[in-house]
N, C-alpha and C. Protein backbone atom coordinates (compact mmCIF):
# COMPACT_ATOMS: atom_id res chain seq x y z
N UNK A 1 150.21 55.23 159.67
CA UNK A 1 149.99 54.01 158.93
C UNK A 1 150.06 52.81 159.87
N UNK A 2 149.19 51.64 159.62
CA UNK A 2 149.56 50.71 160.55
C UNK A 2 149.58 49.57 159.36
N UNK A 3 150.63 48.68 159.76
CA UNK A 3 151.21 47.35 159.08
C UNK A 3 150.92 46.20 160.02
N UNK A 4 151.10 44.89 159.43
CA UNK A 4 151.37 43.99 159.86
C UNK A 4 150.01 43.18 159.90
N UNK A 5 150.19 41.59 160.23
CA UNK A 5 149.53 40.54 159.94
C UNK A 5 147.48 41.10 159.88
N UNK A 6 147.16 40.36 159.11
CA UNK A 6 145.73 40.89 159.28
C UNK A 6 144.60 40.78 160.49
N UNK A 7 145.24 39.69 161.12
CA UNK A 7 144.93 39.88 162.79
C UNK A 7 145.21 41.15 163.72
N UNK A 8 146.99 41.60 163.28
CA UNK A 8 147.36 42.60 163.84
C UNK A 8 146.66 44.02 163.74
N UNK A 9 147.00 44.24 162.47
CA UNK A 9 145.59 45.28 162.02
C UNK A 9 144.28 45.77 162.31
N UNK A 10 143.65 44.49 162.50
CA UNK A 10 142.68 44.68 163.01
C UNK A 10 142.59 44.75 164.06
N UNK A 11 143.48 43.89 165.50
CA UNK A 11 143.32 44.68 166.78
C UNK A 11 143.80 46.13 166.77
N UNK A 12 144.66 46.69 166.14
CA UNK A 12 144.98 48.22 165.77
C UNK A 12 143.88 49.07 165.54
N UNK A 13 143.36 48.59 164.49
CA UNK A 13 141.82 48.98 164.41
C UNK A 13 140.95 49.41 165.41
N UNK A 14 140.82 48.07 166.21
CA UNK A 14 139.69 48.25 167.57
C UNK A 14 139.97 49.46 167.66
N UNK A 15 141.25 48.92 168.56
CA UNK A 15 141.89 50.35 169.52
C UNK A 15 141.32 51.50 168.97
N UNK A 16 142.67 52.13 167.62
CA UNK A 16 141.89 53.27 166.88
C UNK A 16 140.67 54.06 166.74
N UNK A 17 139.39 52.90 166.52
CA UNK A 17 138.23 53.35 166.41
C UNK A 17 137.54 53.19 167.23
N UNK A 18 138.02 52.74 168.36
CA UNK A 18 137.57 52.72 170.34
C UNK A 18 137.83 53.80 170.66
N UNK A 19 138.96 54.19 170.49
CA UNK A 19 139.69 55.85 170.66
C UNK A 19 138.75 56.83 170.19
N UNK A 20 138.84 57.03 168.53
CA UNK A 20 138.13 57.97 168.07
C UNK A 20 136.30 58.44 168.84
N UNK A 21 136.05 56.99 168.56
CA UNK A 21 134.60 57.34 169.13
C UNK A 21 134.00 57.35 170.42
N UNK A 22 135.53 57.25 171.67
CA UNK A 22 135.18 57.52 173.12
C UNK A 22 135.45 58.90 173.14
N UNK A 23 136.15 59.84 172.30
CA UNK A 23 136.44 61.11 172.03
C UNK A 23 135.11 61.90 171.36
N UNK A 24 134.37 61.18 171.27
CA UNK A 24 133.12 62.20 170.34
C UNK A 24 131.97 61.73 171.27
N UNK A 25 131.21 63.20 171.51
CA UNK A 25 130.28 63.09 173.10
C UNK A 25 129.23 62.17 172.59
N UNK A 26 128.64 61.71 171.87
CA UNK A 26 127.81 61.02 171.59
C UNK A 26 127.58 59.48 171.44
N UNK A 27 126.22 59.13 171.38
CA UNK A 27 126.83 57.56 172.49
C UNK A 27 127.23 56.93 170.93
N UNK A 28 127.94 55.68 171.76
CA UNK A 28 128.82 54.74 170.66
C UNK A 28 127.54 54.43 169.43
N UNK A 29 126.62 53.71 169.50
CA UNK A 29 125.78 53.61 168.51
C UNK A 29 125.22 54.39 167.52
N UNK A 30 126.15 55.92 168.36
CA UNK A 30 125.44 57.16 167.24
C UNK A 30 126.30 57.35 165.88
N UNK A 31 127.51 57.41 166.56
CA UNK A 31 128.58 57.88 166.23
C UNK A 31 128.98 57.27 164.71
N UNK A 32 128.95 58.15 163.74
CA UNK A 32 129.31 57.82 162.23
C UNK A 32 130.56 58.51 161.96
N UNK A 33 131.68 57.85 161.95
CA UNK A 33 132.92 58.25 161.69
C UNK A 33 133.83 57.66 160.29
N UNK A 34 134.45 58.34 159.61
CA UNK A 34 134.99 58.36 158.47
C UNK A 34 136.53 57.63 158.73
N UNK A 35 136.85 56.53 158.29
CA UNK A 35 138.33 55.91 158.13
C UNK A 35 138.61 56.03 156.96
N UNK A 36 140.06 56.58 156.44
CA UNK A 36 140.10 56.19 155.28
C UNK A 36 141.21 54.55 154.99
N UNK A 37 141.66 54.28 154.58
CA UNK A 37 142.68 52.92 154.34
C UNK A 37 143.36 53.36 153.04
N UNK A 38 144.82 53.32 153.24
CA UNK A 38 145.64 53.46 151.67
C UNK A 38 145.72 51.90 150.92
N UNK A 39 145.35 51.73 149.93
CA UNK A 39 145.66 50.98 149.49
C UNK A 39 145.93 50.72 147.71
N UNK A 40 147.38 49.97 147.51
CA UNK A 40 147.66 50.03 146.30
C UNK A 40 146.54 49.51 145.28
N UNK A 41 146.75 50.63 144.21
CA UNK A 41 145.84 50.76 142.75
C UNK A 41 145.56 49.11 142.45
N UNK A 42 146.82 48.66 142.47
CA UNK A 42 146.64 47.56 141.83
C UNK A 42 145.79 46.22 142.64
N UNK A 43 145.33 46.64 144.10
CA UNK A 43 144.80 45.88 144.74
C UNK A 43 143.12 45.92 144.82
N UNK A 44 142.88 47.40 144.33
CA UNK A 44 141.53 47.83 144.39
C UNK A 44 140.85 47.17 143.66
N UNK A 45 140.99 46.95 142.43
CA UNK A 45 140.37 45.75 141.73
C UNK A 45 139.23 44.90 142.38
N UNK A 46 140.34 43.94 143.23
CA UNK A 46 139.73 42.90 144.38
C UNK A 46 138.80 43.22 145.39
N UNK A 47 139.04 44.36 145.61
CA UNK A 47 137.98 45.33 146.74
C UNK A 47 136.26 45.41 146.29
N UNK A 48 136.50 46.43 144.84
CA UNK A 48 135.85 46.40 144.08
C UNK A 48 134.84 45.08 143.11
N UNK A 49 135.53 44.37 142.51
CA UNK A 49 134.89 42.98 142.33
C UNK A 49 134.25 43.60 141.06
N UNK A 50 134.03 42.54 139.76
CA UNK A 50 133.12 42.20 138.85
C UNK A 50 132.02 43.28 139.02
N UNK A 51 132.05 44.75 137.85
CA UNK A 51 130.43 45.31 138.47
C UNK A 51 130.26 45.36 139.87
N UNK A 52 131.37 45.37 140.27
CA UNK A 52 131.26 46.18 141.89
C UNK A 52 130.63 44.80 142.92
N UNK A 53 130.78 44.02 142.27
CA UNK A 53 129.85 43.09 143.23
C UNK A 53 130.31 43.15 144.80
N UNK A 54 131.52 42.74 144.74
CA UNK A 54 132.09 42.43 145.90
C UNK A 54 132.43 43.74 146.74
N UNK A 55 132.22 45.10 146.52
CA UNK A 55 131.97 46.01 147.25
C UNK A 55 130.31 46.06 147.62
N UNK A 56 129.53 45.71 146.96
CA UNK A 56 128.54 45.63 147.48
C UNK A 56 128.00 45.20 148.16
N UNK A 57 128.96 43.83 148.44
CA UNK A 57 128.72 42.35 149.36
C UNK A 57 129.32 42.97 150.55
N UNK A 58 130.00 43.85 150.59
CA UNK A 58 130.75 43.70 151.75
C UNK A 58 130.01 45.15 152.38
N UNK A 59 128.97 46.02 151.63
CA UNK A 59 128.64 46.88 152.36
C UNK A 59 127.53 46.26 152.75
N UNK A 60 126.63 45.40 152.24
CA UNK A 60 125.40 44.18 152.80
C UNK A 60 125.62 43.67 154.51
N UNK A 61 127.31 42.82 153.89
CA UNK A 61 127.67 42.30 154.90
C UNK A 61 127.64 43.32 156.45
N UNK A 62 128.43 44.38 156.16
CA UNK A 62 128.91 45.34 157.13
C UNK A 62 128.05 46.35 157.94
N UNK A 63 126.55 46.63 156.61
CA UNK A 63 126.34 47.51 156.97
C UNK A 63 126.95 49.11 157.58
N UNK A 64 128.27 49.55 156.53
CA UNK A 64 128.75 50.48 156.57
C UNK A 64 128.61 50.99 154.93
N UNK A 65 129.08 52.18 154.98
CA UNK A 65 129.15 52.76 153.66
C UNK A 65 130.99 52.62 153.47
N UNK A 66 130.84 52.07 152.29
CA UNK A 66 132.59 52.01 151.43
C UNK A 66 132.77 52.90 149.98
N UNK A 67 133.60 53.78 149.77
CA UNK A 67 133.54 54.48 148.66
C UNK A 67 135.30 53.81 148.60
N UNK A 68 135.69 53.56 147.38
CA UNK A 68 137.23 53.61 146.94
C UNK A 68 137.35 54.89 145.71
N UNK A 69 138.43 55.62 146.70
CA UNK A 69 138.30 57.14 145.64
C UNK A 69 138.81 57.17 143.78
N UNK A 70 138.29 57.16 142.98
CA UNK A 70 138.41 56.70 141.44
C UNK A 70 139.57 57.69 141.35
N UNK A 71 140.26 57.18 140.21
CA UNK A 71 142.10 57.67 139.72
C UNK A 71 141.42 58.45 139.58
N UNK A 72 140.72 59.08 139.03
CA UNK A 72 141.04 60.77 138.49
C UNK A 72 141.18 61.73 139.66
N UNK A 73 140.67 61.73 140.64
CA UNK A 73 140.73 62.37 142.32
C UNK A 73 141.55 61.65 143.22
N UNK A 74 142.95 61.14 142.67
CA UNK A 74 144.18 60.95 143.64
C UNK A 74 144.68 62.14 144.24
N UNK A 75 145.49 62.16 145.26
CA UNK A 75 145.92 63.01 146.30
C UNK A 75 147.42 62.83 145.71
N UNK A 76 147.94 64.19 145.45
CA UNK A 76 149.11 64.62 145.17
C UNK A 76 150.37 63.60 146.22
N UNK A 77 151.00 63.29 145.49
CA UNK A 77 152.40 62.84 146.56
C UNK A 77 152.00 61.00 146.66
N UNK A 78 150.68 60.79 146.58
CA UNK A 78 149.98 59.42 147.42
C UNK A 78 149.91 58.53 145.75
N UNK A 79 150.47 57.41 145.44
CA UNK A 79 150.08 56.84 144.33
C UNK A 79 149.69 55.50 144.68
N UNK A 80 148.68 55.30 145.74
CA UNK A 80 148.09 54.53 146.12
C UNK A 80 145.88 54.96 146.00
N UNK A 81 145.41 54.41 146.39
CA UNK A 81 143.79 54.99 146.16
C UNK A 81 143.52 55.04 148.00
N UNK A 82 142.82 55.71 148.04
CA UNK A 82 142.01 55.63 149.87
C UNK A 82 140.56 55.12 149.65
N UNK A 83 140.55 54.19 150.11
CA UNK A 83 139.22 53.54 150.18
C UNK A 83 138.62 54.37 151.69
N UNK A 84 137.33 54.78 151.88
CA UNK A 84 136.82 55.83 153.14
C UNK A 84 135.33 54.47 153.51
N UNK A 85 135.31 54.65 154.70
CA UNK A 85 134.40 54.18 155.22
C UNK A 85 134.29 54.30 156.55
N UNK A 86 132.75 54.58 155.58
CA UNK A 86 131.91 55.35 156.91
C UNK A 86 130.55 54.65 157.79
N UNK A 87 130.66 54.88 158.89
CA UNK A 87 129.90 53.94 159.94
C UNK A 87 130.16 53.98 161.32
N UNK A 88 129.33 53.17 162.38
CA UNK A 88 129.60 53.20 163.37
C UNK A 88 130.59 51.96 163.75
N UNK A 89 131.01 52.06 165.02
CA UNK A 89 132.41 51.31 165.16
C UNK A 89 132.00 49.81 164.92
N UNK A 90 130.95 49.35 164.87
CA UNK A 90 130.91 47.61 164.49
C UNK A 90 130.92 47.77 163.29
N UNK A 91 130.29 48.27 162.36
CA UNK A 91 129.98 48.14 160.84
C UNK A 91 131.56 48.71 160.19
N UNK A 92 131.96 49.45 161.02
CA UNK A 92 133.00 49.73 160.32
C UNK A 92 133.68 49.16 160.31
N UNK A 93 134.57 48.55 161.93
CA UNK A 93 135.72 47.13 161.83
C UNK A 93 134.99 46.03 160.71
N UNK A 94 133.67 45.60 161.13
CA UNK A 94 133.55 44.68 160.00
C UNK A 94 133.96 44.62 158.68
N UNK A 95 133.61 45.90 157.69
CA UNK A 95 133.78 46.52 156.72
C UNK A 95 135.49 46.29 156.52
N UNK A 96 136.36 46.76 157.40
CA UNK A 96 137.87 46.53 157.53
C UNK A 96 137.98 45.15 157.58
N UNK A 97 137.36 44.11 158.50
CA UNK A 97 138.10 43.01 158.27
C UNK A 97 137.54 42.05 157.33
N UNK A 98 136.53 42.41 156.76
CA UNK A 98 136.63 41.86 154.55
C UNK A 98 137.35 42.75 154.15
N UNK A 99 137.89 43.78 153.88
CA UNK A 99 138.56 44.33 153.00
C UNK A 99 140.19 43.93 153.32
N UNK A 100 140.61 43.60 154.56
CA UNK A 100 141.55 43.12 154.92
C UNK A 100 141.85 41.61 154.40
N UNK A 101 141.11 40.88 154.72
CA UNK A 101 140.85 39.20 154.36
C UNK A 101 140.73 39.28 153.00
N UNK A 102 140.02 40.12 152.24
CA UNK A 102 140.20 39.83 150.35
C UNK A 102 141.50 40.26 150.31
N UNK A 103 141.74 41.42 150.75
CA UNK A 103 143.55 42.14 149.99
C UNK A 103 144.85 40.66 150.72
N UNK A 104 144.28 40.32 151.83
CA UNK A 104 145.28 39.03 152.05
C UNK A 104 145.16 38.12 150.82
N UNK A 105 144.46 37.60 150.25
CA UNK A 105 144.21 37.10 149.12
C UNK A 105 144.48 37.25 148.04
N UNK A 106 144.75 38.72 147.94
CA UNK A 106 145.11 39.11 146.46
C UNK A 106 146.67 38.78 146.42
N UNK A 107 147.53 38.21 145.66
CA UNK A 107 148.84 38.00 145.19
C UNK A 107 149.78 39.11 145.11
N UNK A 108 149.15 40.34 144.43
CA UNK A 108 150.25 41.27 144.60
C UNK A 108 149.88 42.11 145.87
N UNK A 109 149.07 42.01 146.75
CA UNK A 109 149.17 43.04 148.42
C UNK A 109 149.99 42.31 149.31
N UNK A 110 149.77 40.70 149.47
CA UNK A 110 151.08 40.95 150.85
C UNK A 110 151.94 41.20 151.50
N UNK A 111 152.86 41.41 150.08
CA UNK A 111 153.76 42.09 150.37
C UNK A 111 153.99 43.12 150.88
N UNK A 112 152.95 44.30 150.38
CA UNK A 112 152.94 45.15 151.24
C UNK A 112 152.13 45.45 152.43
N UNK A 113 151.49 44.19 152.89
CA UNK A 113 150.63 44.41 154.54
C UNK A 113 151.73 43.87 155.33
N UNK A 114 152.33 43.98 155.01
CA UNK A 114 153.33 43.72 156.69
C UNK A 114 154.42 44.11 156.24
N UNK A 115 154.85 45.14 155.45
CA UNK A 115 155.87 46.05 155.67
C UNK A 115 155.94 47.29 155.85
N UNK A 116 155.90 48.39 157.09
CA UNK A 116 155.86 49.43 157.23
C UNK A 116 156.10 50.41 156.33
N UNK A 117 155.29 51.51 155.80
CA UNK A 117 155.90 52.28 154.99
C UNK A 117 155.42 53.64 155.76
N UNK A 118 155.79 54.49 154.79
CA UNK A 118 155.06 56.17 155.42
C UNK A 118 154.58 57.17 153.96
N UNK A 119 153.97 57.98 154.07
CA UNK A 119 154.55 58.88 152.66
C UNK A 119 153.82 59.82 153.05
N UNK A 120 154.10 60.67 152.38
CA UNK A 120 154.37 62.50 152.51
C UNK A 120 153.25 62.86 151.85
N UNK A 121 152.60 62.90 151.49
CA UNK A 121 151.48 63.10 151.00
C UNK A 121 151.04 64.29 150.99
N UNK A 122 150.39 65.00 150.25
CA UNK A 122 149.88 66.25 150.37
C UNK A 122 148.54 66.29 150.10
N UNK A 123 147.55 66.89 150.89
CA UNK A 123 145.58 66.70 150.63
C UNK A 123 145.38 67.77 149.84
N UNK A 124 144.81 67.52 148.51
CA UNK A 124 144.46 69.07 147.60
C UNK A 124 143.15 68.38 148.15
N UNK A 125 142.42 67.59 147.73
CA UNK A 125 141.14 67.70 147.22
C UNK A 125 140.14 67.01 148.34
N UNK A 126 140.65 67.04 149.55
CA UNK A 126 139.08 66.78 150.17
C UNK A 126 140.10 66.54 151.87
N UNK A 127 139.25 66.74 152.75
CA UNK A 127 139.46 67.03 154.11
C UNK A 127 139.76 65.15 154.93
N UNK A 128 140.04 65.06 155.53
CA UNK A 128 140.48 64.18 156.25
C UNK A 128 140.52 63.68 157.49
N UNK A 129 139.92 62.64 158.26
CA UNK A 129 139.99 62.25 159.68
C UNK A 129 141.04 62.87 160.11
């Protein structure tokens, strides 16, 4: 899990997805890699937007693909949602830093972007970075 300010995050990010995709033989522009992000139920809302608008804006913007996984296909142990997005490493940080910058915005997430947590989680229903 990574915490802290939404600047912080996102240089975490770089790194992360600098990492992942200097590890896969194919050149950087090829490379379509899957992130997922935990984030609380009650924040997805904001992600999501009116009729989805504002997920749509932000896959326009990003040019990545964003799915936020719907309650009925939560992951045992996790009572948060995983938003997955998929893309190459520009479209994807982009994609992260609107979804970062709205959840700063939302009233009930800050609290939890800059406090470390962990959880135990168990994957029934679908495979994972």
């Amino acid at each position: 899990m990574v915490s802290g300010t939404v600047d912080g995050i996102t240089k975490a990010m770089v790194l992360i997805l600098d990492t992942m995709c200097s590890e896969v033989e194919l050149k950087e522009d090829e490379v379509k890699l899957k992130v997922r992000l935990v984030v609380p139920n009650s924040s997805c809302g904001a992600i999501i937007g009116k009729g989805g608008a504002t997920i749509k804006s932000f896959v326009t913007a990003s040019h990545a693909d964003i799915l936020v996984l719907q309650m009925d296909t939560r992951i045992v142990g996790l009572h948060d949602r995983l938003v997955t997005i998929t893309g190459t490493f520009g479209p994807q940080l982009k994609a992260i830093e609107l979804i970062l910058n709205k959840l700063s915005q939302d009233d009930q997430y800050p609290p939890n972007l800059s406090s470390p947590f962990s959880y135990a989680a168990q994957n029934t229903n679908e495979s994972t970075c």
